[in-house]
C-alpha atoms as a PDB file:
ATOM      1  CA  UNK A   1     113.320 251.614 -50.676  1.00  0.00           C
ATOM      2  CA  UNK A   2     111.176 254.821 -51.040  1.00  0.00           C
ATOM      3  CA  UNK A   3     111.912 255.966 -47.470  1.00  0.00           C
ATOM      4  CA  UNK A   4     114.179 258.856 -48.830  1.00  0.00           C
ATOM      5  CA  UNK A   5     111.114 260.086 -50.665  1.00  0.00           C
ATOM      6  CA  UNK A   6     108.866 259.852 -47.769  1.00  0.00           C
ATOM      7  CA  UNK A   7     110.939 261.997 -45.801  1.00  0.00           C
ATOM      8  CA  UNK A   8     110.929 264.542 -48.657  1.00  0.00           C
ATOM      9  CA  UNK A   9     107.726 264.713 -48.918  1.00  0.00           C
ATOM     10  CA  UNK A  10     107.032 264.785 -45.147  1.00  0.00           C
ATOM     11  CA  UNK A  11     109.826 267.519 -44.977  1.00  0.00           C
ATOM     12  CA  UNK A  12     108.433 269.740 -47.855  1.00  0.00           C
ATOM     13  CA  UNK A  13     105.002 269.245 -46.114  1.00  0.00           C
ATOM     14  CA  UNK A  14     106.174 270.906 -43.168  1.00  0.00           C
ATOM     15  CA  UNK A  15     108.044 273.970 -44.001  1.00  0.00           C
ATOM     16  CA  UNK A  16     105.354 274.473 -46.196  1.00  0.00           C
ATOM     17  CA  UNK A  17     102.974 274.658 -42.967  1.00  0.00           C
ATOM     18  CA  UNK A  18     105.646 276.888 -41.324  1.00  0.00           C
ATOM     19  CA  UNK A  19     105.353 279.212 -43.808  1.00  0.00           C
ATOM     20  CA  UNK A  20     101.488 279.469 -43.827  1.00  0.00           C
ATOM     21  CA  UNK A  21     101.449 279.637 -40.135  1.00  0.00           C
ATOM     22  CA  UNK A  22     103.618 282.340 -40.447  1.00  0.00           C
ATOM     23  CA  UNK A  23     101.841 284.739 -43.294  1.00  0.00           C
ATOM     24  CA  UNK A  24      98.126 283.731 -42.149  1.00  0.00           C
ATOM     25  CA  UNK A  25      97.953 282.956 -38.766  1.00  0.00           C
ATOM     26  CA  UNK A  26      99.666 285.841 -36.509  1.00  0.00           C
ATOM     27  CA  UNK A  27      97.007 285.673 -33.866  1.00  0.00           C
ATOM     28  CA  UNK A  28      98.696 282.366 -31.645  1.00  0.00           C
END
């Protein structure tokens, strides 16, 4: 029943880590 949610959260989660892998961490 809370799947939809999971995968929200999990989604959020991860362009949120794009986006700091993309202002703080330039040197990969």
């Amino acid at each position: 029943m809370g799947g939809t949610l999971l995968w929200v959260l999990m989604g959020r989660a991860m362009a949120y880590d794009k986006q700091r892998h993309k202002e703080g961490r330039l040197d990969q």
